[in-house]
PDB file of N, CA and C in Angstrom:
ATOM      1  N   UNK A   1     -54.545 145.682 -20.949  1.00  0.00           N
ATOM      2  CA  UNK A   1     -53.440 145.281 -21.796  1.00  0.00           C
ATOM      3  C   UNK A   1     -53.321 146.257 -22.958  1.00  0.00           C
ATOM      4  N   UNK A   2     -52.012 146.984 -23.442  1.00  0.00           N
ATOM      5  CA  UNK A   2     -51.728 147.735 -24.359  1.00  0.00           C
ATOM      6  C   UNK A   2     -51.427 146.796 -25.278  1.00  0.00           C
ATOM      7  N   UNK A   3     -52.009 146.875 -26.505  1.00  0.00           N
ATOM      8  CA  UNK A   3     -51.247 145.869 -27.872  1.00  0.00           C
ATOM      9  C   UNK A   3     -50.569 146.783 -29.049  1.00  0.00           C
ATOM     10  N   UNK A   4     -49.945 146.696 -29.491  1.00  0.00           N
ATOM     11  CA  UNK A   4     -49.646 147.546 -30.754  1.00  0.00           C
ATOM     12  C   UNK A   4     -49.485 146.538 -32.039  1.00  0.00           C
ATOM     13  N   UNK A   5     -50.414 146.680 -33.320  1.00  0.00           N
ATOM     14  CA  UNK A   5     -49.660 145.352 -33.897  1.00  0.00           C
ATOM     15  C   UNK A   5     -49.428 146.313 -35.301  1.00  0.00           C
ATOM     16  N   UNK A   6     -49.069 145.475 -36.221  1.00  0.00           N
ATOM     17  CA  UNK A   6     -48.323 146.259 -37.705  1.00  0.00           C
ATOM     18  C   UNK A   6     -49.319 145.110 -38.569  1.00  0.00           C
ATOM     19  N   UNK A   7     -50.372 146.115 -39.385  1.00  0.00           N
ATOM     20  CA  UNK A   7     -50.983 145.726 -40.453  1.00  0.00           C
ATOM     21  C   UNK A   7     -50.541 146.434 -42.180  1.00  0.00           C
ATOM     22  N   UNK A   8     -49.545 145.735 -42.598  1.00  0.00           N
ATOM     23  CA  UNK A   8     -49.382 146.136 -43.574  1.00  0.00           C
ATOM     24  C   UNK A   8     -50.557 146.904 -44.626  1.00  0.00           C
ATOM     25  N   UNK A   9     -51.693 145.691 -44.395  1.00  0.00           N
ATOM     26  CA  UNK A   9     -52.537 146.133 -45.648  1.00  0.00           C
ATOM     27  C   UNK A   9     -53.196 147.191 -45.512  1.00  0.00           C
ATOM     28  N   UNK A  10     -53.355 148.183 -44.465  1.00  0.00           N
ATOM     29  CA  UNK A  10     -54.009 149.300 -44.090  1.00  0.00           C
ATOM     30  C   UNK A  10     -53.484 150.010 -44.910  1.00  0.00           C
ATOM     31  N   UNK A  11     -54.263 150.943 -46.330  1.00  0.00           N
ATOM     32  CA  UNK A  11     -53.564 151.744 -47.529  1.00  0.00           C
ATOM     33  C   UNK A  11     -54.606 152.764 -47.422  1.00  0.00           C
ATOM     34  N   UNK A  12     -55.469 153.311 -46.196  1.00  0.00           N
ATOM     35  CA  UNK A  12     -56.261 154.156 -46.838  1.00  0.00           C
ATOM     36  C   UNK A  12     -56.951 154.738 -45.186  1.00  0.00           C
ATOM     37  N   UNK A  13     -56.802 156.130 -45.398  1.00  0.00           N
ATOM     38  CA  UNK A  13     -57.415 156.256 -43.991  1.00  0.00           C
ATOM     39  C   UNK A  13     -59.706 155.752 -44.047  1.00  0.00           C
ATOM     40  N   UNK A  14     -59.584 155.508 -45.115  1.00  0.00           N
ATOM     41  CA  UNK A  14     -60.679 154.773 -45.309  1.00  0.00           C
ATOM     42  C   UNK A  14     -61.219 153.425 -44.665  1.00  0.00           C
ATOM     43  N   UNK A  15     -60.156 152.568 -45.115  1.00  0.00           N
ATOM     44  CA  UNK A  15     -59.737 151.508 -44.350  1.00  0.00           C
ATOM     45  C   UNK A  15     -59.768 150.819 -42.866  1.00  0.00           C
ATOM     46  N   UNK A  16     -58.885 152.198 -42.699  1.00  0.00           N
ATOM     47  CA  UNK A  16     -58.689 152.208 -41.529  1.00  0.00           C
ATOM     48  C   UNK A  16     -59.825 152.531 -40.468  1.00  0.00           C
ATOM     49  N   UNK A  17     -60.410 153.573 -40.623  1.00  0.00           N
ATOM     50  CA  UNK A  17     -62.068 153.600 -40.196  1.00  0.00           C
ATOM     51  C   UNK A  17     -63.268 152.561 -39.946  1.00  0.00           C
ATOM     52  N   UNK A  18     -62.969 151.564 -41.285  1.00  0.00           N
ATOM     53  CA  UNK A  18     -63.571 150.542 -41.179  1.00  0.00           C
ATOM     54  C   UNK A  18     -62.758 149.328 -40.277  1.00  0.00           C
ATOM     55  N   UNK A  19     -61.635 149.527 -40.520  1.00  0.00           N
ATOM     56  CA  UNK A  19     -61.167 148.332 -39.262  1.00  0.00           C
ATOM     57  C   UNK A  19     -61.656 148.491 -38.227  1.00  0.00           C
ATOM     58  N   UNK A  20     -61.546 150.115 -37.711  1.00  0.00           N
ATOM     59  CA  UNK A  20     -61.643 150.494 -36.536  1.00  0.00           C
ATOM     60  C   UNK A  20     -63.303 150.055 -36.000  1.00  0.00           C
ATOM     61  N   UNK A  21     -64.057 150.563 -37.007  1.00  0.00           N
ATOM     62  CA  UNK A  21     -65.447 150.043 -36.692  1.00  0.00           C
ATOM     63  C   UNK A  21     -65.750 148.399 -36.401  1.00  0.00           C
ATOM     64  N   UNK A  22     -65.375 147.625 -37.091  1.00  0.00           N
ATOM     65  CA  UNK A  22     -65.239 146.186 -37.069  1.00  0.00           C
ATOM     66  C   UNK A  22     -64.568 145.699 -35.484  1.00  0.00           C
ATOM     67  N   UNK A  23     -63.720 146.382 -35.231  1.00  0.00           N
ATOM     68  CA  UNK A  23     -62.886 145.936 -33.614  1.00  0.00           C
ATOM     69  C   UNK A  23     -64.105 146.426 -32.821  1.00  0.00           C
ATOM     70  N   UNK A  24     -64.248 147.731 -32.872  1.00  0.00           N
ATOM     71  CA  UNK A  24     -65.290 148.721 -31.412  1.00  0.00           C
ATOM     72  C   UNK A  24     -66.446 147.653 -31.877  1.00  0.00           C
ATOM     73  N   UNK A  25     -66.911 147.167 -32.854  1.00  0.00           N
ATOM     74  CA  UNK A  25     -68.189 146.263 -33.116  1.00  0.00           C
ATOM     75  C   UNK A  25     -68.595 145.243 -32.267  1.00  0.00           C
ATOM     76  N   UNK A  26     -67.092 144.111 -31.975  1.00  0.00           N
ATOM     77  CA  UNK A  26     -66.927 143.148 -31.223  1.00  0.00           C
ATOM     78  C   UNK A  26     -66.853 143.480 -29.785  1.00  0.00           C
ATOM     79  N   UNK A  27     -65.915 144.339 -29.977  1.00  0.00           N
ATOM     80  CA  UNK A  27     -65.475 144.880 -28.375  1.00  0.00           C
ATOM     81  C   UNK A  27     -65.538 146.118 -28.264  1.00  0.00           C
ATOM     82  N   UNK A  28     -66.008 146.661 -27.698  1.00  0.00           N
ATOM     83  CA  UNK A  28     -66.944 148.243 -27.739  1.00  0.00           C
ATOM     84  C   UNK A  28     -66.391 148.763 -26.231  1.00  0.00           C
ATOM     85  N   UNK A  29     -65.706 147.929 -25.662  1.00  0.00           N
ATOM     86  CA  UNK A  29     -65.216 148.896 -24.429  1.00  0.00           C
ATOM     87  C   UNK A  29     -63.211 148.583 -24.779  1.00  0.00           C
ATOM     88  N   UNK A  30     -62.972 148.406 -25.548  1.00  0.00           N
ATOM     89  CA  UNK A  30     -61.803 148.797 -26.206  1.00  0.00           C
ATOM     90  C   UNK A  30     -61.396 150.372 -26.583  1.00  0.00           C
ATOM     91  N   UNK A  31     -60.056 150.406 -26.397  1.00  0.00           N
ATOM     92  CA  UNK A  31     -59.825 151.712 -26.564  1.00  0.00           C
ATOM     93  C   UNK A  31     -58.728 151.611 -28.053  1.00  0.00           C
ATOM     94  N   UNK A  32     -59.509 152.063 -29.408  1.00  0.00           N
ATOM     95  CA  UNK A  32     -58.537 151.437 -30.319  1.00  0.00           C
ATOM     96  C   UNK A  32     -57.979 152.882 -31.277  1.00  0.00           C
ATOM     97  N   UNK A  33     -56.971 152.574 -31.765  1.00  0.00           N
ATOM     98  CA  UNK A  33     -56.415 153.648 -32.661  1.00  0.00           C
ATOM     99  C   UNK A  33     -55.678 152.874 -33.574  1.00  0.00           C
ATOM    100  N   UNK A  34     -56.170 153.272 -34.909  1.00  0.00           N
ATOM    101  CA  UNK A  34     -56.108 152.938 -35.820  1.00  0.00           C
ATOM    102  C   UNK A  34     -55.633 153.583 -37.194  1.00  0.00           C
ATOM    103  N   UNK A  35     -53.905 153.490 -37.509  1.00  0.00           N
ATOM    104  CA  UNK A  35     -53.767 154.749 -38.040  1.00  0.00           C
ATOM    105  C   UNK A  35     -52.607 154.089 -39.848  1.00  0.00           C
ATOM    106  N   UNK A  36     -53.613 154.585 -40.788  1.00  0.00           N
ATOM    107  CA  UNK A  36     -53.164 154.127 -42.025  1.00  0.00           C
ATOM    108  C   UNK A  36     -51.903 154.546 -42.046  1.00  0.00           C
ATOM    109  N   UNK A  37     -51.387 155.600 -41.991  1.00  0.00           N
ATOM    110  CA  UNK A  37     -49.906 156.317 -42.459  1.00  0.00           C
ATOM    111  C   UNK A  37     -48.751 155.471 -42.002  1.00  0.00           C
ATOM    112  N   UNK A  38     -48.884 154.860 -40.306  1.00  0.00           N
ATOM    113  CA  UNK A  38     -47.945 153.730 -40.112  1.00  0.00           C
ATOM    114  C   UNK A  38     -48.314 152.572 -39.887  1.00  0.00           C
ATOM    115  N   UNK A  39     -49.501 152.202 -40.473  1.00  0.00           N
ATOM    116  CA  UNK A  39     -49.973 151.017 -40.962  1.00  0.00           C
ATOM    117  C   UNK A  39     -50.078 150.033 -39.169  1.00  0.00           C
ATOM    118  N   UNK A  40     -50.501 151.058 -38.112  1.00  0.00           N
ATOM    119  CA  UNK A  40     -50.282 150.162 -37.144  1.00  0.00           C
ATOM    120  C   UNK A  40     -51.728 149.880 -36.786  1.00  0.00           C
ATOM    121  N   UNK A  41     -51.753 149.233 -35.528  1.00  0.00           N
ATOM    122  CA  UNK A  41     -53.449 149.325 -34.734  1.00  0.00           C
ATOM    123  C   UNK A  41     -53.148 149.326 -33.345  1.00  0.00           C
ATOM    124  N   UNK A  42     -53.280 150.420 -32.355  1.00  0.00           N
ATOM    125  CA  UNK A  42     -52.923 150.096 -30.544  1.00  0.00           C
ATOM    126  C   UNK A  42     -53.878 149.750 -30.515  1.00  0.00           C
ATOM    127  N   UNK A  43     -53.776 148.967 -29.484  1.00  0.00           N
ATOM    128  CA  UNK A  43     -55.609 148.619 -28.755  1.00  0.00           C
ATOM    129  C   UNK A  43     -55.186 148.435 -27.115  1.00  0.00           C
ATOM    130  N   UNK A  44     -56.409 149.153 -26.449  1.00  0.00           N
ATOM    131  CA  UNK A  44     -56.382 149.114 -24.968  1.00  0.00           C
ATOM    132  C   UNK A  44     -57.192 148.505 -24.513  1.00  0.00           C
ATOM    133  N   UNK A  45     -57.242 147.025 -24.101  1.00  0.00           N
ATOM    134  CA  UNK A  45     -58.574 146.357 -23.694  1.00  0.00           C
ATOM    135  C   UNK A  45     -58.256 145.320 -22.608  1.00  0.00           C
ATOM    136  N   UNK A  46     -59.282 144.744 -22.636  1.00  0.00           N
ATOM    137  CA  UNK A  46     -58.993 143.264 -21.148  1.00  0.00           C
ATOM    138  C   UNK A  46     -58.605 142.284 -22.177  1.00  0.00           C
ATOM    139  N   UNK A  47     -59.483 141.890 -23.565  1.00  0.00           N
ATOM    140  CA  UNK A  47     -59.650 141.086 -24.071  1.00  0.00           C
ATOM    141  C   UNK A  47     -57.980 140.431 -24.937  1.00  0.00           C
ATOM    142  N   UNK A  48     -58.356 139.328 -25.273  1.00  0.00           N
ATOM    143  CA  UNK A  48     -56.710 138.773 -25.606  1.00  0.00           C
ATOM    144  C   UNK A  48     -56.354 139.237 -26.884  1.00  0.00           C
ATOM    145  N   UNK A  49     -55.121 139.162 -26.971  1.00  0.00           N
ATOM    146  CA  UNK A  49     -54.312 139.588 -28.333  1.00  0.00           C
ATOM    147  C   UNK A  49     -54.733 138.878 -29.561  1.00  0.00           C
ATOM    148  N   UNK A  50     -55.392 137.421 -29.392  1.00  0.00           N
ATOM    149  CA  UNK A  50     -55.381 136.635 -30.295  1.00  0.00           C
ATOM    150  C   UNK A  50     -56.905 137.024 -30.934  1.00  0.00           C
ATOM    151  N   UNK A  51     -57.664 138.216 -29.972  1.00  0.00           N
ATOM    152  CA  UNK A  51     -59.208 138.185 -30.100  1.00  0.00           C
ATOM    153  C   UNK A  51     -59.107 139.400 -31.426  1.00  0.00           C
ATOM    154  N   UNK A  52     -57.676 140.387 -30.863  1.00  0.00           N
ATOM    155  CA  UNK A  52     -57.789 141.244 -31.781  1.00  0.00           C
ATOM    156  C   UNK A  52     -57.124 140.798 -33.119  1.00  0.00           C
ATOM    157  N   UNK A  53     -56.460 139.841 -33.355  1.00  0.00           N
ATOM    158  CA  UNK A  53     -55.269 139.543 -34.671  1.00  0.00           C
ATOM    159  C   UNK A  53     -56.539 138.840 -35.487  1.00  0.00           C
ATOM    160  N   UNK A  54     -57.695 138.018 -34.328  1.00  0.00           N
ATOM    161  CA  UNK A  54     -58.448 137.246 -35.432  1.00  0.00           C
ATOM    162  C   UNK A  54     -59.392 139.020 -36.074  1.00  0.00           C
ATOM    163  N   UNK A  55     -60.116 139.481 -35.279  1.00  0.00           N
ATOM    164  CA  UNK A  55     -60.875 140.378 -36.153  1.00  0.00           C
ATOM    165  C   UNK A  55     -60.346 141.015 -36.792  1.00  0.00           C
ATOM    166  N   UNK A  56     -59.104 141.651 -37.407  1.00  0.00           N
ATOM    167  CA  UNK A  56     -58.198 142.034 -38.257  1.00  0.00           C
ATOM    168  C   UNK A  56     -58.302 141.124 -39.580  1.00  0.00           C
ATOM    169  N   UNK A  57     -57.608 140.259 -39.359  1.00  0.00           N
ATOM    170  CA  UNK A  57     -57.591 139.248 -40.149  1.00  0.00           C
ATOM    171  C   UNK A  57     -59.594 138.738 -40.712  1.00  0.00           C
ATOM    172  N   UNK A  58     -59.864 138.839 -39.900  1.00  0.00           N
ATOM    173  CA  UNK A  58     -61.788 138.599 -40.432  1.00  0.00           C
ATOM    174  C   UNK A  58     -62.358 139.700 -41.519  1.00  0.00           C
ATOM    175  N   UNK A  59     -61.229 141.103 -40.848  1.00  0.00           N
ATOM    176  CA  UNK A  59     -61.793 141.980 -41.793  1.00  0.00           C
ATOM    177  C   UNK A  59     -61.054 142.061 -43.408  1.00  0.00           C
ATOM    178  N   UNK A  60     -60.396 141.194 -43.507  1.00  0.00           N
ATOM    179  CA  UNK A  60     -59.780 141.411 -44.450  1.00  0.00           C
ATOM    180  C   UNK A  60     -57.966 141.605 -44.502  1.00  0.00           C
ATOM    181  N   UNK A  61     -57.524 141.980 -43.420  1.00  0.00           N
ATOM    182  CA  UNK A  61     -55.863 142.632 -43.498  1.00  0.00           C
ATOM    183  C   UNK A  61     -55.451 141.286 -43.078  1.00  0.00           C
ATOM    184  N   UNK A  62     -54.415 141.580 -43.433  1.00  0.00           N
ATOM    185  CA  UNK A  62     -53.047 140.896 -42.745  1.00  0.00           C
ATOM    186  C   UNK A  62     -52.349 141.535 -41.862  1.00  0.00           C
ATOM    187  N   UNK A  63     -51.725 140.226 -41.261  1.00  0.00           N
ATOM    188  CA  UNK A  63     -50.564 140.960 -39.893  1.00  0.00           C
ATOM    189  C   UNK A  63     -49.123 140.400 -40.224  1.00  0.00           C
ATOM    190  N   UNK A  64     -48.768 141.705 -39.964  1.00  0.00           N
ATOM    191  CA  UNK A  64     -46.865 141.826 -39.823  1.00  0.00           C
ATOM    192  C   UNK A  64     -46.218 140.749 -39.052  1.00  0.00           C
TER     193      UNK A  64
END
């Protein structure tokens, strides 16, 4: 499953690194990209949409 979602609060390619670490943490055979400038997150995985909006949201961001 391809997801693309829109995290506003992503302000820092800092940030964004750490989201990215926090997702591959849970789910480590995910394929994720994670990119501050358009504040988005793709993710390529089996796992459900709702698995990735909660660890987003766990780490701190909000969703669009």
């Amino acid at each position: 499953m391809s997801l693309k979602l829109n995290v506003p609060t992503l302000d820092s390619p800092e940030s964004a690194k750490e989201l990215e670490k926090v997702i591959l943490t849970s789910e480590p055979e995910a394929t994720v990209n994670v990119d501050a400038s358009s504040k988005t997150v793709t993710v390529e995985s089996d796992a459900s949409e709702e698995t990735f909006k909660q660890l987003i949201v766990a780490a701190g961001h909000k969703l669009a």
